[in-house]
N, C-alpha and C. Protein backbone atom coordinates (compact mmCIF):
# COMPACT_ATOMS: atom_id res chain seq x y z
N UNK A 1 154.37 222.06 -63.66
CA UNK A 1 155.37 222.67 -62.80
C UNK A 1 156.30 221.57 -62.26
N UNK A 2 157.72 221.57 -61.85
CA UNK A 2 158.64 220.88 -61.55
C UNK A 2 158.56 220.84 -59.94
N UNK A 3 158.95 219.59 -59.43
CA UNK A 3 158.42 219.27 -58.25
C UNK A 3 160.35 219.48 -57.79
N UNK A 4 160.56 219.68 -56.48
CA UNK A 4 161.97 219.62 -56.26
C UNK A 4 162.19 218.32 -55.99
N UNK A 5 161.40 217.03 -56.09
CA UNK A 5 162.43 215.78 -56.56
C UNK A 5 162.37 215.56 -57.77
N UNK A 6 161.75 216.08 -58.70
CA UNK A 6 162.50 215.99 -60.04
C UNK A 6 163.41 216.81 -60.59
N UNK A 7 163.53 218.04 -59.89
CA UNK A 7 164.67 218.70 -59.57
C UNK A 7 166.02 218.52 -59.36
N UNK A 8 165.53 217.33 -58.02
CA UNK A 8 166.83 216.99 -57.39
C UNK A 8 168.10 215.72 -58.12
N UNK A 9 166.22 214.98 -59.01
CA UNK A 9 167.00 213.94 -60.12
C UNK A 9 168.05 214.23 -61.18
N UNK A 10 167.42 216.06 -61.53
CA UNK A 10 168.51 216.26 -62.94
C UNK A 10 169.77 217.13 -61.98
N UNK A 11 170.21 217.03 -60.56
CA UNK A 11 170.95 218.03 -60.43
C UNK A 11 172.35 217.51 -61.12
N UNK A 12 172.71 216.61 -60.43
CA UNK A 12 174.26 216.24 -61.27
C UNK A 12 174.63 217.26 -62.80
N UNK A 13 173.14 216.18 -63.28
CA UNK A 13 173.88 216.92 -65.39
C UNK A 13 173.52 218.26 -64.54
N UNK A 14 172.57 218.85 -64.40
CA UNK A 14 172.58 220.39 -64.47
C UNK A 14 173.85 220.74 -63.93
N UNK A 15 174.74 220.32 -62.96
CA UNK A 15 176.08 221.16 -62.44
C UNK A 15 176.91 220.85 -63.65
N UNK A 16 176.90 219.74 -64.06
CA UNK A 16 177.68 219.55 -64.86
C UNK A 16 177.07 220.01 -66.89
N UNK A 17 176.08 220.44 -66.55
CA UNK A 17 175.82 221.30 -67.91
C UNK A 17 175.74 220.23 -68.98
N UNK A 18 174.81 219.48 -68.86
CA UNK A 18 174.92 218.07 -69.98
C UNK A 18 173.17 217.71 -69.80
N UNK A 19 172.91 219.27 -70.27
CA UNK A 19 171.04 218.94 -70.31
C UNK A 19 170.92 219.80 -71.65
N UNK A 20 169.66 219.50 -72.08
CA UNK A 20 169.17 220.00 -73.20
C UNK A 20 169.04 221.17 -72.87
N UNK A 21 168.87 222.36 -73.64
CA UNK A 21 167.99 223.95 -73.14
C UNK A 21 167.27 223.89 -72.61
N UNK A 22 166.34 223.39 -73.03
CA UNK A 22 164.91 223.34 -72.56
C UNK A 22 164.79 223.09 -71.50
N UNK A 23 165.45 221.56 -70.95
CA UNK A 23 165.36 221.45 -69.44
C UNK A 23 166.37 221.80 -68.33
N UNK A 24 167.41 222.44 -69.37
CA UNK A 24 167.74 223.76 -68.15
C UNK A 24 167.41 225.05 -68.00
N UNK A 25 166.31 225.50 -68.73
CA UNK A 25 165.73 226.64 -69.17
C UNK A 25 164.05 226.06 -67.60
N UNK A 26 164.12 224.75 -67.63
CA UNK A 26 163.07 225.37 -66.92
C UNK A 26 163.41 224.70 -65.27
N UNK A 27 164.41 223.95 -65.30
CA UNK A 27 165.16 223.70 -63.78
C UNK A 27 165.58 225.39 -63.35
N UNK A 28 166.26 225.85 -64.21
CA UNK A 28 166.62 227.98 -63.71
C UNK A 28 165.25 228.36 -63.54
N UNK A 29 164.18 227.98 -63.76
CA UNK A 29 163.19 228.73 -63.61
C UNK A 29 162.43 227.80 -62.45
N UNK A 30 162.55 226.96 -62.42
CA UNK A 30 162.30 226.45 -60.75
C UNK A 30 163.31 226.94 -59.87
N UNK A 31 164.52 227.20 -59.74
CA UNK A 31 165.44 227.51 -59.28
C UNK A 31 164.98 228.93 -58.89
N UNK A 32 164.69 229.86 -59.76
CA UNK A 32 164.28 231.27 -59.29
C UNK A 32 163.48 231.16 -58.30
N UNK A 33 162.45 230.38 -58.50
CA UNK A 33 160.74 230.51 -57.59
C UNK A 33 161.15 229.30 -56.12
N UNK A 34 162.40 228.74 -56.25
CA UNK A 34 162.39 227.70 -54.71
C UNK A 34 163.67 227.92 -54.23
N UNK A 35 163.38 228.35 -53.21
CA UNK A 35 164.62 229.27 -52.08
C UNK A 35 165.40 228.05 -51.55
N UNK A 36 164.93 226.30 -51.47
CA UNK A 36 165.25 225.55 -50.98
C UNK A 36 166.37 224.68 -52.17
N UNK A 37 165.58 224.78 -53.17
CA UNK A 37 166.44 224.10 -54.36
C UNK A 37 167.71 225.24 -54.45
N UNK A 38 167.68 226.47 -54.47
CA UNK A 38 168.94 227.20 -54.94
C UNK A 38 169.50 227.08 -53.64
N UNK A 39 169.41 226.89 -52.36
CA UNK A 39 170.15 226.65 -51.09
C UNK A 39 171.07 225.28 -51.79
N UNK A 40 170.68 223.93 -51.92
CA UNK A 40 170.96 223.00 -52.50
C UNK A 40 171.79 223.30 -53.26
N UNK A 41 171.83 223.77 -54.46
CA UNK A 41 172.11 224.22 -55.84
C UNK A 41 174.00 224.91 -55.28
N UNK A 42 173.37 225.95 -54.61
CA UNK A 42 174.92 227.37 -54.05
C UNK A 42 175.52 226.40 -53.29
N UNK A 43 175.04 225.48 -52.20
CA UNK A 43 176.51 224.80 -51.46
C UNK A 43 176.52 223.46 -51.94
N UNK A 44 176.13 223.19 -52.74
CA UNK A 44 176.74 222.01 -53.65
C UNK A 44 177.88 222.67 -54.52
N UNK A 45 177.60 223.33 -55.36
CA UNK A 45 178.52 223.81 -56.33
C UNK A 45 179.65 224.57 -55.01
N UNK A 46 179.46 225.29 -54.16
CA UNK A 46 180.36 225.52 -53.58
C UNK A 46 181.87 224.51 -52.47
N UNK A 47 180.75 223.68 -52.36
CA UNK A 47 181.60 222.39 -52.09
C UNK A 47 182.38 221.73 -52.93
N UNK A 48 181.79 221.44 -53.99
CA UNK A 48 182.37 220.88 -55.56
C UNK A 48 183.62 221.59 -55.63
N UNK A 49 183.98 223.28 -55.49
CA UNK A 49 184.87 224.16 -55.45
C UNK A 49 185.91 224.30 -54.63
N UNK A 50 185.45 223.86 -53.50
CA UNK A 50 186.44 223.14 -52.17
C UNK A 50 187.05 222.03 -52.64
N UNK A 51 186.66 220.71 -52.92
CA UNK A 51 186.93 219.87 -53.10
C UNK A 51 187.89 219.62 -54.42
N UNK A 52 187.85 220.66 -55.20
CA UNK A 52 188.96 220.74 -56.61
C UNK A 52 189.67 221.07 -56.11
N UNK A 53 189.58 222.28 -55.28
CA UNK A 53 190.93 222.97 -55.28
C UNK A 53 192.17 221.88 -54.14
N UNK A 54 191.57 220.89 -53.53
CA UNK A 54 192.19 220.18 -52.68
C UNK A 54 193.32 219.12 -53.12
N UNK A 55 194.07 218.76 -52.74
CA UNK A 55 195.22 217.96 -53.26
C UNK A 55 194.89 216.23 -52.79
N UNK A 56 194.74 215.41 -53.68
CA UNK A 56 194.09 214.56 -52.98
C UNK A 56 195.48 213.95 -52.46
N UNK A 57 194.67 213.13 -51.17
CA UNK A 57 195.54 212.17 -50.38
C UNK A 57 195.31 210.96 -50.51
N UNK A 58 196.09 209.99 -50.19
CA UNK A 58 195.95 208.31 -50.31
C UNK A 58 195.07 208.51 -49.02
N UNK A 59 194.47 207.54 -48.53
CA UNK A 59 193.40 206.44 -47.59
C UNK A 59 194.69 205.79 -47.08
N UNK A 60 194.71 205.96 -44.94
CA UNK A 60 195.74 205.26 -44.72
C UNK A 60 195.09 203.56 -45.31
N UNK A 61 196.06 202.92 -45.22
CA UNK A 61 195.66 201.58 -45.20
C UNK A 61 194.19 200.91 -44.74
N UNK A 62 194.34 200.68 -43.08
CA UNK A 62 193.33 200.55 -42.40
C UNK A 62 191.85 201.27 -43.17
N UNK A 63 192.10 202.11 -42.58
CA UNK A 63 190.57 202.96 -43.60
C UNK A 63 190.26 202.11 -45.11
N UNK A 64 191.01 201.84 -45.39
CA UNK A 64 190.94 201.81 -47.15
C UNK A 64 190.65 200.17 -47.32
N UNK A 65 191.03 199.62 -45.87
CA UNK A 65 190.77 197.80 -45.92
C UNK A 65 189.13 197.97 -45.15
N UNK A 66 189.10 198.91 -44.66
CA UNK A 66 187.36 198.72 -43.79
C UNK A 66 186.45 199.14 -45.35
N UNK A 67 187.07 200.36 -45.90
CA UNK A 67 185.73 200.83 -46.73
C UNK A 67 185.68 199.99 -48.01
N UNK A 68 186.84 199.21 -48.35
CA UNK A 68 186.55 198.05 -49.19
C UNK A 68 185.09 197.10 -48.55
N UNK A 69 185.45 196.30 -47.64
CA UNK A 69 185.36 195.86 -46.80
C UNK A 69 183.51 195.69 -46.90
N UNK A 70 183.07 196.99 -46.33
CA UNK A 70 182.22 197.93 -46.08
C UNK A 70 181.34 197.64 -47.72
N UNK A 71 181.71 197.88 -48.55
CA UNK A 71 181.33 198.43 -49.87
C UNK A 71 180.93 196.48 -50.33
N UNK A 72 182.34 195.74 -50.17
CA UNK A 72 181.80 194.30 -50.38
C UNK A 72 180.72 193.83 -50.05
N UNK A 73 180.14 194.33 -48.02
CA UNK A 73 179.05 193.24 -48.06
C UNK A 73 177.99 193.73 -48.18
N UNK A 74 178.16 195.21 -48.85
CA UNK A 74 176.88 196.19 -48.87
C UNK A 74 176.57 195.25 -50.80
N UNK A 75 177.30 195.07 -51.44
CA UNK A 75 177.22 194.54 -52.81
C UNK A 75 177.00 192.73 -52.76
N UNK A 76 176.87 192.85 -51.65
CA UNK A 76 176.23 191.11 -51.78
C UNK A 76 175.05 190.94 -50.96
N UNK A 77 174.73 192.24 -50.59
CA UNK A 77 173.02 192.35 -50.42
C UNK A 77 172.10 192.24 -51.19
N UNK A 78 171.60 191.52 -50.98
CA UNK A 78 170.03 191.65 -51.95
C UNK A 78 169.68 193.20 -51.87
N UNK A 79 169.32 193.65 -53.23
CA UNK A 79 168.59 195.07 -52.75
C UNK A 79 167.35 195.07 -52.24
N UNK A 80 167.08 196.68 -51.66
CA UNK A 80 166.00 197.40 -50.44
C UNK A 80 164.69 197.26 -51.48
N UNK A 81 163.56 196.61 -51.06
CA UNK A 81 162.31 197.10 -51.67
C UNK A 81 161.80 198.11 -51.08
């Protein structure tokens, strides 16, 4: 039986439909039996749907010099054990 973190590992391909049958034949069938994974599942994809239909905007400046910024000294961390 599929645990909902291995669930949660294939969600991406599953929204995006880039799984074999088989293992989307049995993620839909975990999906039927866990009220928590299809909660997950409906406002993800429903957000995803928000977020297309939106017109993107530039990052004023400021913002866009912090989250560089931000992202640099997070990438010259040693990674988390």
């Amino acid at each position: 039986m599929l645990t909902c973190k291995q669930f949660l590992e294939e969600l991406a391909d599953y929204l995006d439909g880039e799984l074999a049958e088989e293992v989307r034949r049995e993620l839909d069938g975990h999906l039927a039996e866990c009220p928590n994974c299809w909660v997950i599942v409906d406002t993800t994809k429903k957000t995803l749907q928000i977020y297309k239909g939106m017109e993107a905007r530039p990052l004023p400046p400021e913002l866009h010099a912090r989250l560089m910024k931000a992202l640099q000294r997070k990438m010259t961390q040693p990674p988390e054990r």
